[in-house]
Protein backbone atom coordinates (compact mmCIF):
# COMPACT_ATOMS: atom_id res chain seq x y z
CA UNK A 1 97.85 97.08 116.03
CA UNK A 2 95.47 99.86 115.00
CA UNK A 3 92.46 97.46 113.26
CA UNK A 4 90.60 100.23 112.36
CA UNK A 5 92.71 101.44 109.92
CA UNK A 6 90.92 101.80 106.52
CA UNK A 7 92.85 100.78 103.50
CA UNK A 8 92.42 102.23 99.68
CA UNK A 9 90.20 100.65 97.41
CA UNK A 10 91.56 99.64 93.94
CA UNK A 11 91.30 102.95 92.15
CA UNK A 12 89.69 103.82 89.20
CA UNK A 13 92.75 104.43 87.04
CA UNK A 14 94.55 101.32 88.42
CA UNK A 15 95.83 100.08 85.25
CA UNK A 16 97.36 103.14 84.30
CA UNK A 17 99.11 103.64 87.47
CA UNK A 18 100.20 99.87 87.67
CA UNK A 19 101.83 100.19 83.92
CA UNK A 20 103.38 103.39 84.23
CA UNK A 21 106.87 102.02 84.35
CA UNK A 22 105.99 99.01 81.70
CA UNK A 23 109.10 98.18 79.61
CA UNK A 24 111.58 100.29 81.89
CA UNK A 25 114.28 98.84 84.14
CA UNK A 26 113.64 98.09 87.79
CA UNK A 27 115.95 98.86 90.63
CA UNK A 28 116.82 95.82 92.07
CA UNK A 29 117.73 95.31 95.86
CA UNK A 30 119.77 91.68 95.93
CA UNK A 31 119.82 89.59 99.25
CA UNK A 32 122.53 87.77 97.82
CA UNK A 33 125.00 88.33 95.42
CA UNK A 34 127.44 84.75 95.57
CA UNK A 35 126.59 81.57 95.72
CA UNK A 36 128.89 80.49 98.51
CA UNK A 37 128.49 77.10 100.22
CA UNK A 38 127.28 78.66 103.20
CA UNK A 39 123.96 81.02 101.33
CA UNK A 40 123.25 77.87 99.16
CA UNK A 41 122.92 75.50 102.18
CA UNK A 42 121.35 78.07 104.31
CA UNK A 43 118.55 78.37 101.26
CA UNK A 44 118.63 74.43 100.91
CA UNK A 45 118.17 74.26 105.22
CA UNK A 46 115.07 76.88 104.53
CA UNK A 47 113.55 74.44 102.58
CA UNK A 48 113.91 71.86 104.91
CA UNK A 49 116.03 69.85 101.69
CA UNK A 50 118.88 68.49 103.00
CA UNK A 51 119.92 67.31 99.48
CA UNK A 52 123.89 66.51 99.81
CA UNK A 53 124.49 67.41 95.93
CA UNK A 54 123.70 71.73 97.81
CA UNK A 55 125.34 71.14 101.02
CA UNK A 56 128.31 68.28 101.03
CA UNK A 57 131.10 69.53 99.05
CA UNK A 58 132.83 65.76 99.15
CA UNK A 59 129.43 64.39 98.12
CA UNK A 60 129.14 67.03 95.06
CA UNK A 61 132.39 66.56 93.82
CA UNK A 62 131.96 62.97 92.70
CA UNK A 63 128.89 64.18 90.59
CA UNK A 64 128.65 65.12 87.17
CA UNK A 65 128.64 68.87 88.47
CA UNK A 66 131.94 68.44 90.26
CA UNK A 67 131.05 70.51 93.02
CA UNK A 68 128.05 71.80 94.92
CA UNK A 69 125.30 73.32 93.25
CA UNK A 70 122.26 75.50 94.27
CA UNK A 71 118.92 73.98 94.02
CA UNK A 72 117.25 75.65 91.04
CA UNK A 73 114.93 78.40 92.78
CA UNK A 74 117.69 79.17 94.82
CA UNK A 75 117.53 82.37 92.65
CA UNK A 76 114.80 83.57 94.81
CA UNK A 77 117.82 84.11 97.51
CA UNK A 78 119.22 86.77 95.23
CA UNK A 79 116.55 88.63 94.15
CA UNK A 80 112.83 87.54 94.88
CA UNK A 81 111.81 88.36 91.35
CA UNK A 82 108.85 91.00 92.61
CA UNK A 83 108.21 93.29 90.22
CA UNK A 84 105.09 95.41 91.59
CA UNK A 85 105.83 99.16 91.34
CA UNK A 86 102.90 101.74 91.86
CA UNK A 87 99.45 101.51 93.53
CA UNK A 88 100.45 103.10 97.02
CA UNK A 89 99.03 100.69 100.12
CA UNK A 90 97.58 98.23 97.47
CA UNK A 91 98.62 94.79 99.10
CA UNK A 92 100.37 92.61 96.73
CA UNK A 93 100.43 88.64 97.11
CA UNK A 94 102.74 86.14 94.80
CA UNK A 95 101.06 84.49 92.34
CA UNK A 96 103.51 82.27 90.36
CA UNK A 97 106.21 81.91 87.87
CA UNK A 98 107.74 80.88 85.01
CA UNK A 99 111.58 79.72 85.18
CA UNK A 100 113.91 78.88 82.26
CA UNK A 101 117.09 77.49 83.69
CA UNK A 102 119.99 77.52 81.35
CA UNK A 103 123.12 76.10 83.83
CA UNK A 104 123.47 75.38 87.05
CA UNK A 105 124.29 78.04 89.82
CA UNK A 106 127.77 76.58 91.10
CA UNK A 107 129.43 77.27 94.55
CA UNK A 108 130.86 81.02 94.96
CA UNK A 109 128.85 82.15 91.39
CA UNK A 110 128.37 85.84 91.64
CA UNK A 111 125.00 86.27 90.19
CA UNK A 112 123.49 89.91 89.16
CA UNK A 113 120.02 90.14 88.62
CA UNK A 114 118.09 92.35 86.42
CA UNK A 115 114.11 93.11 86.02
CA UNK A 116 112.15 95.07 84.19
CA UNK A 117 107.99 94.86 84.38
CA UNK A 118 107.09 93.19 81.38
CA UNK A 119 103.19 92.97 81.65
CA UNK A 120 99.82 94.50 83.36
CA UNK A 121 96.56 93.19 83.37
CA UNK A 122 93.28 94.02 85.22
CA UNK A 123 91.50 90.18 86.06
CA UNK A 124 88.30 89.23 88.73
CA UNK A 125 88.91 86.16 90.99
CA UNK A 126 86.30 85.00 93.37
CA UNK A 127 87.43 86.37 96.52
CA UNK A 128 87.89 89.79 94.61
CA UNK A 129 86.21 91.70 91.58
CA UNK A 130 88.78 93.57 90.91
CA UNK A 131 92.83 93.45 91.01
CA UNK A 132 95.66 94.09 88.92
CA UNK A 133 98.07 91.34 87.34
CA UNK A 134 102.07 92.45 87.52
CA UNK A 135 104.49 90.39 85.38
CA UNK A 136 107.96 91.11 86.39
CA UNK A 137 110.95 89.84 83.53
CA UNK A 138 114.06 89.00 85.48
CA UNK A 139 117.32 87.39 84.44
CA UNK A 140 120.17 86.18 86.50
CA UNK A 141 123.50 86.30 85.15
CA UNK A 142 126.32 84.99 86.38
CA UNK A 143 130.63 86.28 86.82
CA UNK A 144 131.15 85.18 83.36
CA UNK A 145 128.07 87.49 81.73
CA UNK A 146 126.27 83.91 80.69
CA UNK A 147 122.43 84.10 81.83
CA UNK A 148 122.01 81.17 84.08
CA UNK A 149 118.26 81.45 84.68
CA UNK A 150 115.41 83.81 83.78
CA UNK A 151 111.64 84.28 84.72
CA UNK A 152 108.49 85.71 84.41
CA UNK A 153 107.40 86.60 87.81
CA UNK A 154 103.19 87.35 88.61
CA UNK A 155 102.14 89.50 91.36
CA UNK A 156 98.37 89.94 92.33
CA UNK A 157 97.87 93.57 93.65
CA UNK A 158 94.58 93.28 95.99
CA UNK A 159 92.71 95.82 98.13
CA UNK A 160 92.93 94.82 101.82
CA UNK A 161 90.24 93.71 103.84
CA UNK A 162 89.23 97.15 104.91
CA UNK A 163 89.02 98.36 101.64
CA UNK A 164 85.81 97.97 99.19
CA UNK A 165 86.28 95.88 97.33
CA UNK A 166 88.95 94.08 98.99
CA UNK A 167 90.15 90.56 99.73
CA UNK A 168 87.93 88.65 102.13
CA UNK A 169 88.96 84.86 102.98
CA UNK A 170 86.83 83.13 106.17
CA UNK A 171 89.20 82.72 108.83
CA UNK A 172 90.02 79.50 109.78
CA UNK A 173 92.02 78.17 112.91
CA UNK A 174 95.12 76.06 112.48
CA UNK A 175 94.29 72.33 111.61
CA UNK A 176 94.38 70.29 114.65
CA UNK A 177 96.44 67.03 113.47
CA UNK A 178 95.60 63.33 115.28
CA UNK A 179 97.86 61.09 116.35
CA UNK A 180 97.41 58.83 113.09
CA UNK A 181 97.73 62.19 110.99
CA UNK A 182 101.11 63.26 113.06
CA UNK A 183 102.65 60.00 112.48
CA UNK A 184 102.41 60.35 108.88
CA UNK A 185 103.88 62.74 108.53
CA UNK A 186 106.98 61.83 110.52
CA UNK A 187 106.70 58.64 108.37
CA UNK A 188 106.74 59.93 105.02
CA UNK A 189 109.98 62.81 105.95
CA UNK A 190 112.11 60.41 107.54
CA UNK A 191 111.37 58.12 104.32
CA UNK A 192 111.16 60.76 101.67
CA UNK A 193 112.35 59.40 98.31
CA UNK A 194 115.72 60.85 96.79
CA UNK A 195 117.08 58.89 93.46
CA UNK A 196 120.54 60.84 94.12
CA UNK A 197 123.54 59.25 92.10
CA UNK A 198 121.77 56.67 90.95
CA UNK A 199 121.36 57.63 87.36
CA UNK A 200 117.71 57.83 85.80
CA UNK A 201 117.75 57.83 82.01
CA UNK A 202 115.47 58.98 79.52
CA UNK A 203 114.90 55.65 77.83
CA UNK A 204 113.74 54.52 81.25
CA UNK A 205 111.16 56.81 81.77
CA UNK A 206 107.51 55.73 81.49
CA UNK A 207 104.70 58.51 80.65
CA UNK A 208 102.46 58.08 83.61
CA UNK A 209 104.75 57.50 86.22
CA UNK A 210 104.23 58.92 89.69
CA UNK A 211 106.98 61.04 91.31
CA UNK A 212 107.14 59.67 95.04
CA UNK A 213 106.65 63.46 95.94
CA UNK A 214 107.49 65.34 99.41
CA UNK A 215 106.01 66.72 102.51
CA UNK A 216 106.44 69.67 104.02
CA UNK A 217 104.87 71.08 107.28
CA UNK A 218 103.09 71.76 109.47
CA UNK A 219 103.73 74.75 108.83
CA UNK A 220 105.03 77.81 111.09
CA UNK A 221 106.75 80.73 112.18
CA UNK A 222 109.68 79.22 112.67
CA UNK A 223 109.48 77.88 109.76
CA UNK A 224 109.61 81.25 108.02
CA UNK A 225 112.26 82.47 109.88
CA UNK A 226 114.24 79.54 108.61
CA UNK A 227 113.20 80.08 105.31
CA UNK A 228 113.82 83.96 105.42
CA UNK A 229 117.44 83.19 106.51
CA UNK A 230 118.19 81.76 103.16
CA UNK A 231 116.01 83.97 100.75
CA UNK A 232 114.44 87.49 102.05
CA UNK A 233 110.77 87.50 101.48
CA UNK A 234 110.74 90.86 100.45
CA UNK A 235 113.31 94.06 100.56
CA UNK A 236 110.62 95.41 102.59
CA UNK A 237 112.88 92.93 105.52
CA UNK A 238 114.83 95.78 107.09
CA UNK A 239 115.90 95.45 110.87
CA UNK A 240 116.18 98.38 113.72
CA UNK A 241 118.27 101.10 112.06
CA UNK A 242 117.87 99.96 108.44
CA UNK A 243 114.12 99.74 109.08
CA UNK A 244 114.25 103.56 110.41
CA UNK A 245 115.99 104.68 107.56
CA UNK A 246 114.02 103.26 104.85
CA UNK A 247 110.82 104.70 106.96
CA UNK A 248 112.83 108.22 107.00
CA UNK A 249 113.55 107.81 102.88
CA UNK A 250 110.05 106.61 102.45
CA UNK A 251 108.86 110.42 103.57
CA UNK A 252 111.87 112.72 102.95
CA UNK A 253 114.43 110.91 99.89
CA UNK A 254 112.62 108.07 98.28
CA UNK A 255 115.54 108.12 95.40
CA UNK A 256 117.77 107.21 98.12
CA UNK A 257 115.77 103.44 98.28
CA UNK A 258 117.48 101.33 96.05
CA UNK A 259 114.39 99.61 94.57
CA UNK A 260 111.50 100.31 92.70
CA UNK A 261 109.04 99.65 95.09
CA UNK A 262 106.61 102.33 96.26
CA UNK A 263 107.76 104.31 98.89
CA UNK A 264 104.55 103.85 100.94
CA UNK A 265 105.64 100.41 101.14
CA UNK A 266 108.21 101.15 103.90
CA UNK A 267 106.42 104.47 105.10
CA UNK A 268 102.93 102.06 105.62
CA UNK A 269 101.15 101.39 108.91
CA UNK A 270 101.11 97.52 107.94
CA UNK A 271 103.63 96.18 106.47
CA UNK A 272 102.79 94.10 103.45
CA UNK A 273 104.79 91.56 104.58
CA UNK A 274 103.74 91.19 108.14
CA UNK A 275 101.08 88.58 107.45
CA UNK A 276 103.68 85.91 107.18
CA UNK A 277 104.46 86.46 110.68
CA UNK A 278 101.70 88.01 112.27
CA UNK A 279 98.25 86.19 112.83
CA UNK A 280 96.32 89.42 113.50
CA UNK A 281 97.53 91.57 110.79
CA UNK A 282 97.01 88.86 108.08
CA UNK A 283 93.58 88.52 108.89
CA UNK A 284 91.67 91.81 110.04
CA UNK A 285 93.87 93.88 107.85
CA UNK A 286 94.88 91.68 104.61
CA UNK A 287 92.26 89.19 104.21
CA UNK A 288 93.56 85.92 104.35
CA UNK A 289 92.45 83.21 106.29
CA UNK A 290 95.56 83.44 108.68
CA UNK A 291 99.46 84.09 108.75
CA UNK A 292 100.45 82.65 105.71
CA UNK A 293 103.22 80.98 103.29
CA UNK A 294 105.74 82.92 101.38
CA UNK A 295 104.56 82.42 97.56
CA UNK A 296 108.35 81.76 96.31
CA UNK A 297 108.95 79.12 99.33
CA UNK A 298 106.48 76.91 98.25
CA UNK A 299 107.64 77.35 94.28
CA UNK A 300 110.44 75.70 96.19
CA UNK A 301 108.76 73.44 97.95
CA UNK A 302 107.42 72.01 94.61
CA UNK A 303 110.91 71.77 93.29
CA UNK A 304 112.07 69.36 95.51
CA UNK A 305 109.60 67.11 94.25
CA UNK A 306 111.30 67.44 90.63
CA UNK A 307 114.96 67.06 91.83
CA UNK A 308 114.51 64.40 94.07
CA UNK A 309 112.71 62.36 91.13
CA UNK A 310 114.97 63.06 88.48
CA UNK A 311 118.34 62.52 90.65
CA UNK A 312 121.59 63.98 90.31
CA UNK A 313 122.38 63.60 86.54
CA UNK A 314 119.16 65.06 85.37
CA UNK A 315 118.25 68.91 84.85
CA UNK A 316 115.65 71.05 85.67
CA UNK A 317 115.07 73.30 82.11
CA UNK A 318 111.62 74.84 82.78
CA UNK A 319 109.42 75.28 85.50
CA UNK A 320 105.98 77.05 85.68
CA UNK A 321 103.59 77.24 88.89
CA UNK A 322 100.28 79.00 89.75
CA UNK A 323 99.39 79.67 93.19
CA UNK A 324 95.78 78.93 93.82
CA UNK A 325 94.90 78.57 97.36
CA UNK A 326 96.59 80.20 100.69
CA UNK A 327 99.07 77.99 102.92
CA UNK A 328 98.57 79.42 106.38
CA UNK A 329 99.93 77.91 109.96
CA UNK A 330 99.48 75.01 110.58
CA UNK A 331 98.71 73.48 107.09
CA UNK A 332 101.35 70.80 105.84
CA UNK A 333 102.06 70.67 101.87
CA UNK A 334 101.86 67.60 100.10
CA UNK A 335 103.84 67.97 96.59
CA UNK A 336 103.27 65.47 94.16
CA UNK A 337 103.95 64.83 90.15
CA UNK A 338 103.63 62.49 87.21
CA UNK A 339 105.17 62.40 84.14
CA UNK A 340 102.71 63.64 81.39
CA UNK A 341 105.30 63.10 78.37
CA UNK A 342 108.67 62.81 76.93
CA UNK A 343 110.12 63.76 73.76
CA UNK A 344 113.46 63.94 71.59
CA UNK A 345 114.68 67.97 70.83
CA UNK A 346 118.13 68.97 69.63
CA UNK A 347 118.95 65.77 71.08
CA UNK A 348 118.15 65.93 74.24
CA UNK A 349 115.74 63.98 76.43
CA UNK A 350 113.71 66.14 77.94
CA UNK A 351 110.29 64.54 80.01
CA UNK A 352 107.40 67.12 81.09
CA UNK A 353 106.02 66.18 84.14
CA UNK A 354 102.71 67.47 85.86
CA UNK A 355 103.08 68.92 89.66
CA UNK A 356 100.89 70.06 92.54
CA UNK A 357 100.65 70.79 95.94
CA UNK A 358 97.90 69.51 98.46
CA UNK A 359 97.04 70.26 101.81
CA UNK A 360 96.04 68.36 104.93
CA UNK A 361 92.47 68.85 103.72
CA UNK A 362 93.29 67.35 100.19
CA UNK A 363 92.82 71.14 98.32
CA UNK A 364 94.91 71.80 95.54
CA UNK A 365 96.69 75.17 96.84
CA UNK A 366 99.22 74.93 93.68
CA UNK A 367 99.48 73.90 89.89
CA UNK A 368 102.24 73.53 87.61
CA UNK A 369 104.17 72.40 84.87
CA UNK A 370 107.90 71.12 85.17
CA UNK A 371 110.50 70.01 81.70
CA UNK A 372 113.36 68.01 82.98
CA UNK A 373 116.33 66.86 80.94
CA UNK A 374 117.67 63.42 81.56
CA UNK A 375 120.73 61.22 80.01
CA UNK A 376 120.36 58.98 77.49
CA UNK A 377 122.00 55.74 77.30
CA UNK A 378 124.37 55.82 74.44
C-alpha cells in the first residue's frame, strides 16, 4: 500500500456539498431482503448471541412471538442505514443512532428499506477541527407495508490522516491480556446472564437496578468476518468481479451503481472500509489508532445487554447510542446498563434504562439510552 498518498482536506464549501441531496431519496443497496432463519441466525452468530428466541425454531415457538424473531438491530443486515452522499475521498466513520422499533422482524419477513438524508451539520471534536455531521432517515417496512422499525442514522465525514486537517489518533498496539485478565473473560461468557422465558414484569422492576451486562472480545479479524457474514459493513463489500465492475462504473457509468454513495468511493485508492481489516491502512492512511470495530456491530453489541435483561416477553421500543471512542484489535467490550426510570403511557410499561460500553482499559467508548416495554401483572 502506497502510504504516501495524500488525501483531500475538508473543503471550504463542505456543507454545501454534504447537503446537496438533503430531503431527496437515497438509493439503497440491501444485503438482505428476508428474514429467513438462516440470515437472522447468521446476524445473531456475528454477534457472538446465541440467544435461542433468533436461532431455535422449537425454542421460539413456545414464546409469546410464536416463532423466531430477529434481534432488534438485525436491521443493520438489510440495509446499514449509511446515509453519506458527497464529499469525494472524505473518510466517513459511524457515529450512532436512533432506533424506534414498532414490531418484531419475524422469520421469512421481507423487509424493504428506504432512506433519505434528513440532516447536515458542520461540528469540531478534539481529534479534528473540522468535519461534517450526516443524518440519514431510514425506515424498514415489512411484506405487509407496516413499518417495523425506523432510524436516524449519524455519519462523521473526516479528512484522513494525510490530509490537513485530518484525523490523527496515537497508535496504540493491541492490549496484551494476563492470565487473570484472560480468565475473566472466559468466566463472565460462559456465565453471561440471559432472563429468557422467565417473565420480568413491570411492577417488578426497581429504578436503579443493574443489568448483569455482556462481554464481548477480544476483538479481531475474524471476528469481523463473522460479523460481516450476517450484516455487510458497507455496499462498498464487493468481491472479484463485482468489485471490478463497481471500479469500472465508478469511472465510466456511475448511474449504473445502485446507491447513492459517491462514486470515488469504489473508484478510491483506499477503500474506506479497509481499516476494519487492515492494520496499516487504518492507521497511516485513516487515522485511527488501529484496525477497528464496525460502528453498527457494537450498536449491537449494546443490544444484547437490553434483551438479555429484559427476557423474552419484554420489547425493545427505542434505542439511541453515541459512539465516543474507537474499538480496535484486540480491545474486549464490556456493555453494561441500569435502569434510570419507569413510567405508565397508553398503558404500557415501559422502563428507560441507561447503557454503555467499556473497554479493557475502563474508557467509555459508547453512550446510550434504551426504552423497553415489559408486561404487567394483571
Amino acid at each position: 500500500m502506497d502510504s504516501t498518498l495524500h488525501a483531500p482536506s475538508l473543503p471550504a464549501d463542505a456543507l454545501e456539498q454534504a447537503s446537496a441531496l438533503l430531503g431527496q431519496d437515497i438509493r439503497v443497496e440491501q444485503w438482505n431482503y428476508e428474514a429467513t432463519r438462516d440470515t437472522i441466525r447468521h446476524y445473531a452468530w456475528g454477534l457472538g448471541d446465541d440467544n435461542p428466541l433468533y436461532c431455535d425454531p422449537d425454542y421460539a415457538a413456545g414464546t409469546r412471538w410464536g416463532g423466531i424473531i430477529a434481534p432488534p438491530t438485525f436491521l443493520f443486515g438489510v440495509f446499514d442505514a449509511v446515509v453519506a452522499p458527497g464529499l469525494p475521498d472524505i473518510q466517513w466513520f459511524y457515529s450512532g443512532s436512533d432506533w424506534t422499533f414498532h414490531e418484531p422482524v419475524r422469520r421469512n419477513d421481507a423487509i424493504t428499506a428506504r432512506a433519505r438524508l434528513a440532516d447536515v451539520r458542520e461540528v469540531s471534536g478534539k481529534q479534528v477541527p473540522r468535519m461534517i455531521v450526516q443524518t440519514g432517515d431510514v425506515a424498514y417496512t415489512n411484506q405487509h407495508g407496516r413499518t417495523v422499525a425506523s432510524v436516524l442514522s449519524h455519519c462523521f465525514r473526516v479528512p484522513r490522516q494525510t490530509a490537513e486537517g485530518g484525523l490523527r489518533y496515537e497508535a496504540r498496539e493491541p492490549h496484551r491480556y494476563g492470565a487473570a485478565e484472560l480468565q475473566a473473560i472466559e468466566d463472565a461468557v460462559l456465565n453471561e446472564y440471559r432472563r429468557g422465558a422467565d417473565t420480568l414484569y413491570w411492577e417488578d422492576v426497581e429504578v436503579g437496578a443493574e443489568m448483569p451486562g455482556t462481554v464481548r472480545g477480544p476483538l479481531s479479524q475474524l471476528d469481523m468476518t463473522c460479523y460481516y457474514a450476517g450484516a455487510v459493513g458497507t455496499s462498498g463489500y464487493k468481491s472479484t468481479k463485482l468489485k471490478w465492475q463497481y471500479s469500472y462504473w465508478a469511472r465510466h457509468a456511475p448511474d449504473r451503481i445502485p446507491n447513492n454513495y459517491d462514486p470515488s468511493y469504489y473508484a478510491a485508492a483506499i477503500s474506506p472500509s479497509i481499516g476494519h481489516q487492515n492494520a496499516k491502512v487504518a492507521v497511516s492512511e485513516l487515522g485511527m489508532p488501529g484496525p477497528y470495530d464496525n460502528g453498527p456491530q457494537r450498536i449491537g453489541f449494546m443490544t444484547g445487554c437490553v434483551t438479555n435483561w429484559m427476557g423474552d416477553d419484554g420489547f425493545l421500543r427505542y434505542l439511541g447510542v453515541r459512539l465516543k471512542l474507537p474499538v480496535i484489535f484486540g480491545d474486549t467490550t464490556f456493555t453494561k446498563g441500569k435502569v434510570a426510570g419507569k413510567r405508565i403511557e397508553d398503558d404500557r410499561g415501559l422502563v428507560d434504562a441507561e447503557i454503555w460500553a467499556e473497554n479493557q482499559l475502563g474508557q467509555v467508548t459508547a453512550r446510550g439510552t434504551a426504552v423497553i416495554e415489559l408486561p404487567r401483572r394483571p
